[in-house]
C-alpha atoms as a PDB file:
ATOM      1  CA  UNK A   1       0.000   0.000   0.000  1.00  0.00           C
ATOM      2  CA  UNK A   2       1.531   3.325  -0.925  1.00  0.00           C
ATOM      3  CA  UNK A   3       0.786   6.688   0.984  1.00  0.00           C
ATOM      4  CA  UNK A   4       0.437  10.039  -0.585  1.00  0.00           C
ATOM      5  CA  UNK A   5       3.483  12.564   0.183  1.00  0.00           C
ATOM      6  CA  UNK A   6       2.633  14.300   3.045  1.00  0.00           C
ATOM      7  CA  UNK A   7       0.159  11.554   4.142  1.00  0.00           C
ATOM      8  CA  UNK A   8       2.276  10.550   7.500  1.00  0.00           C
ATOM      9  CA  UNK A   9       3.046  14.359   8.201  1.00  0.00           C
ATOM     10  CA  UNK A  10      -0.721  14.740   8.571  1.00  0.00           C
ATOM     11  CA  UNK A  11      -1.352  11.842  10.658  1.00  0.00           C
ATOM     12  CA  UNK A  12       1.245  13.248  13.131  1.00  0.00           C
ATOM     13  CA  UNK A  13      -0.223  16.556  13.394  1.00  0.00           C
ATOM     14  CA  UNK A  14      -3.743  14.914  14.144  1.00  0.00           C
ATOM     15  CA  UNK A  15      -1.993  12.478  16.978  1.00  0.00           C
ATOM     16  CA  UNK A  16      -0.173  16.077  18.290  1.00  0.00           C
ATOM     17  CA  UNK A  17      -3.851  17.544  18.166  1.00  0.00           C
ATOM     18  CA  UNK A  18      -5.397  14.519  19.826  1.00  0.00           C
ATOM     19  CA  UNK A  19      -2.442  14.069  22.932  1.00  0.00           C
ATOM     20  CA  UNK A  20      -3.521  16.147  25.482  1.00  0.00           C
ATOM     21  CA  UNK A  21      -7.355  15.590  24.866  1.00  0.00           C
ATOM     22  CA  UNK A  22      -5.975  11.868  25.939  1.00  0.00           C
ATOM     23  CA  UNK A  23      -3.698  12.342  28.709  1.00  0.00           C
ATOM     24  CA  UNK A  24      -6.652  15.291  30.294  1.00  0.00           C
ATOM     25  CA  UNK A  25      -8.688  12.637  29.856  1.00  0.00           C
ATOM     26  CA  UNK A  26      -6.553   9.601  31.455  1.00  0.00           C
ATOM     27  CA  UNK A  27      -4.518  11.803  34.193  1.00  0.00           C
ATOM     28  CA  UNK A  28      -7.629  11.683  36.836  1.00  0.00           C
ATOM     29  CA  UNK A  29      -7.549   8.093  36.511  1.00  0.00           C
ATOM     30  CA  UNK A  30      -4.492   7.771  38.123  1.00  0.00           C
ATOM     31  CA  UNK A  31      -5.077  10.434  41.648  1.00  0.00           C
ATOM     32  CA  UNK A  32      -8.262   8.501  42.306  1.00  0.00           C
ATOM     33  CA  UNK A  33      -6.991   7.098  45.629  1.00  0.00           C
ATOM     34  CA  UNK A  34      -5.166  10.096  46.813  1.00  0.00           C
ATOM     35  CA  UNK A  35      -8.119  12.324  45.980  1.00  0.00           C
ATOM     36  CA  UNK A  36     -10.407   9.497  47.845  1.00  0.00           C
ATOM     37  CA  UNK A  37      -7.197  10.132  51.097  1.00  0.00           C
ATOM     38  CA  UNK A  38      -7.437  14.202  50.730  1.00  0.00           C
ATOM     39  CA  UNK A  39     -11.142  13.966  50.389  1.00  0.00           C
ATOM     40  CA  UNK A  40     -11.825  11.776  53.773  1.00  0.00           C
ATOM     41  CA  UNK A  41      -9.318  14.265  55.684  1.00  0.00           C
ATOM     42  CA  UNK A  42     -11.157  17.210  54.210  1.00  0.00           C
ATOM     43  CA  UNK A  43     -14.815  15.779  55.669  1.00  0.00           C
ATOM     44  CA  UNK A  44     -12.849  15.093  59.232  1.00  0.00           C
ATOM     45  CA  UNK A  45     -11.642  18.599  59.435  1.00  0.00           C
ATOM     46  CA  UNK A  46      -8.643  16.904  60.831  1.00  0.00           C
ATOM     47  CA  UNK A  47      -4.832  17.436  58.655  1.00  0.00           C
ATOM     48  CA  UNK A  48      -2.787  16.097  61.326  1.00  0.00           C
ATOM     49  CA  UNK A  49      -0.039  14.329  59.713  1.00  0.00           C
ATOM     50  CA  UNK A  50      -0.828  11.127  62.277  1.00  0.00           C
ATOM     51  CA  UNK A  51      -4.170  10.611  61.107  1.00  0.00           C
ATOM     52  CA  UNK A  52      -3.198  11.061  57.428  1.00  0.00           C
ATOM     53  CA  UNK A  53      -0.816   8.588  57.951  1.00  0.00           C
ATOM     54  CA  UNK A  54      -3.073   6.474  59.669  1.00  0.00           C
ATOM     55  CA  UNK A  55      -5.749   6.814  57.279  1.00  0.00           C
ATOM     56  CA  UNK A  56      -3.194   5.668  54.766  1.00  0.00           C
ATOM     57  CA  UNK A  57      -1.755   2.622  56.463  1.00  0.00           C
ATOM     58  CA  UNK A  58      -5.227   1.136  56.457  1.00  0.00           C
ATOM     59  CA  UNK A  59      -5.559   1.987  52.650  1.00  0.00           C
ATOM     60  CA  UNK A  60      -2.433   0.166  52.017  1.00  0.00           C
ATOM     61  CA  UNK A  61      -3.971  -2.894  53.363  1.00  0.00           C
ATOM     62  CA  UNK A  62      -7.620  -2.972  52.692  1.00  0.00           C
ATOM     63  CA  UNK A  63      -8.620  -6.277  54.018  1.00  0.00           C
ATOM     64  CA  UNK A  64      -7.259  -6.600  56.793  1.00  0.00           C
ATOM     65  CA  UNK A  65      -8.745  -5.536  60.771  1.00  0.00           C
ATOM     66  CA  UNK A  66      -6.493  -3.867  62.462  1.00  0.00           C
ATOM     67  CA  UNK A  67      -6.215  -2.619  65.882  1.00  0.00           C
ATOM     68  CA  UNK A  68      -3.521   0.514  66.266  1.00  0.00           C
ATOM     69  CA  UNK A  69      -2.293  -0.249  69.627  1.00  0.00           C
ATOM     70  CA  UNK A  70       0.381   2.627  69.482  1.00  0.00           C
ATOM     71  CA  UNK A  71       1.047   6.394  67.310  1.00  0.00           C
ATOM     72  CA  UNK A  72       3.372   8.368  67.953  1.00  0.00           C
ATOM     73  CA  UNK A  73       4.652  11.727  66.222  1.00  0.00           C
ATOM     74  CA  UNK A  74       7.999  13.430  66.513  1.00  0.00           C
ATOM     75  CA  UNK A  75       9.620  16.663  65.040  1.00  0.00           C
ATOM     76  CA  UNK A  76      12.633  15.329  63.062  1.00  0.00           C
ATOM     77  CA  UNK A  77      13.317  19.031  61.673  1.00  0.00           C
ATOM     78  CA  UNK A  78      12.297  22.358  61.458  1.00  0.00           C
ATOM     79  CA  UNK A  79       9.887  21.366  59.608  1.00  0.00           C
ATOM     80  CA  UNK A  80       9.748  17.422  59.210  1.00  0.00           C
ATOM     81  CA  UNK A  81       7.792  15.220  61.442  1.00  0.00           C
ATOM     82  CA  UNK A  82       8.091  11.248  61.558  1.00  0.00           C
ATOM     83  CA  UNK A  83       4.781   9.282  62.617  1.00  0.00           C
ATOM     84  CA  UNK A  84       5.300   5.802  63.679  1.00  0.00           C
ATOM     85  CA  UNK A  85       2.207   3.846  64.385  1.00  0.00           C
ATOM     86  CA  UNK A  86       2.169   0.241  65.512  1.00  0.00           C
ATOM     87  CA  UNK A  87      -1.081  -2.038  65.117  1.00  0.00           C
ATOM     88  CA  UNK A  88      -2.121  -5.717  65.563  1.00  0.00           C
ATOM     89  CA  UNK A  89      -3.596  -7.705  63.344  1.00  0.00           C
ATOM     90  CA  UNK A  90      -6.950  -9.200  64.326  1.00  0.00           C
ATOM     91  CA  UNK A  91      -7.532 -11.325  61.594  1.00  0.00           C
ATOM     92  CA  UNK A  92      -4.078 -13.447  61.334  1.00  0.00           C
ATOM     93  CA  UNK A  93      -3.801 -15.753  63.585  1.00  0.00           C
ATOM     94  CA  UNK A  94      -0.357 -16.941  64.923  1.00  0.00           C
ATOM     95  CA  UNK A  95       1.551 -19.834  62.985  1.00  0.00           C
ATOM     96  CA  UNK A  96       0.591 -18.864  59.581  1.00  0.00           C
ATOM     97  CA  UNK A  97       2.653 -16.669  56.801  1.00  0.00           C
ATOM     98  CA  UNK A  98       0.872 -13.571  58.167  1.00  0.00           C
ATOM     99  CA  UNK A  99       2.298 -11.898  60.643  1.00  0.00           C
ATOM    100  CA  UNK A 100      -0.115 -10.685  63.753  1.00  0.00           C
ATOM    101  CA  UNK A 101       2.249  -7.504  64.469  1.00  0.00           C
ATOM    102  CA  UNK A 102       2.890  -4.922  61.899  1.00  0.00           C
ATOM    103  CA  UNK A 103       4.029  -1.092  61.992  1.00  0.00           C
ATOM    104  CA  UNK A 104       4.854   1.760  59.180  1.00  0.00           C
ATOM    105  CA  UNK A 105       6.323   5.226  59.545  1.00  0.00           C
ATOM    106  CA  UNK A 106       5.537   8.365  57.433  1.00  0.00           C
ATOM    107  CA  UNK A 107       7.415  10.973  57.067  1.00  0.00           C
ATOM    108  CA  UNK A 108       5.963  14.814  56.304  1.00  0.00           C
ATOM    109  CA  UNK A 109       8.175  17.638  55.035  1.00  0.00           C
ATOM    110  CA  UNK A 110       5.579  20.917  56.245  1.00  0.00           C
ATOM    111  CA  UNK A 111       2.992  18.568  56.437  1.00  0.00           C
ATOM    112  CA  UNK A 112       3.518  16.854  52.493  1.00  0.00           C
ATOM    113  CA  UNK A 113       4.221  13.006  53.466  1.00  0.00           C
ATOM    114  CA  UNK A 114       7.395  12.345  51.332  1.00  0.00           C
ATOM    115  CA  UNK A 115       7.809   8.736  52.437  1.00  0.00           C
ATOM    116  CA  UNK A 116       5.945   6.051  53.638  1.00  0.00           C
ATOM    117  CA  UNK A 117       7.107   2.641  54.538  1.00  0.00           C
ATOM    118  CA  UNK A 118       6.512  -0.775  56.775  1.00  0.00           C
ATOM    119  CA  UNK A 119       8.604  -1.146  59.581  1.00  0.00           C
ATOM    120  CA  UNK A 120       7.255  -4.304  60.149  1.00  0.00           C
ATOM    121  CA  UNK A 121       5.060  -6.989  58.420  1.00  0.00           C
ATOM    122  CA  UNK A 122       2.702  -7.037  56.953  1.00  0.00           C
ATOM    123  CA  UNK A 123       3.900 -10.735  55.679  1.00  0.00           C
ATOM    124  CA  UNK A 124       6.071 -12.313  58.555  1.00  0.00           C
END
């Protein structure tokens, strides 16, 4: 199959016309759950960076029950603060892969979290 000249110049200006229709249209699809995170803080009233972090260590693992048995919150800067929290697992039971006793810290740069990570478990 042969093209007229100019033929693939005008498909890439109509692909350059058509790109940021589609990434407008795709971009929300991807801040769903942090919306859904700034959205449940915004109903609360409540931006403290332990609840946020709270709130997002039971996002991070949906189906499981959780008890938080501990949070605390220190200044690690001027303006950074580390939240630890510690919880227990109500719906492992001891023996299996799963372990019972898990923890995560966040950590907030003027209250922006710019880290998040499991200090221990969720899998034993």
């Amino acid at each position: 199959m042969e093209y007229e000249p100019g033929y693939c110049l005008a498909v890439a200006r109509q692909l350059r016309r058509l790109a940021p229709i589609l990434l407008a249209a795709l971009l929300p699809a991807g801040c769903g759950t942090l919306s859904d995170v700034r959205e449940t803080m915004h109903a609360q009233g409540d931006f403290s960076p332990a609840t946020f972090c709270t709130d997002l260590f039971q996002r991070a693992y949906p189906r499981a029950d959780f008890d938080i048995v501990d949070t605390t919150s220190k200044p690690t800067g001027l303006a950074t603060t580390s939240v630890q929290i510690t919880a227990r697992r109500t719906d492992a039971t001891t023996g299996t892969a799963l372990s019972t006793d898990v923890a995560v810290e966040c950590q907030f740069d003027h209250n922006v979290l710019t880290g998040f990570r499991w200090t221990k478990g969720p899998f034993g």
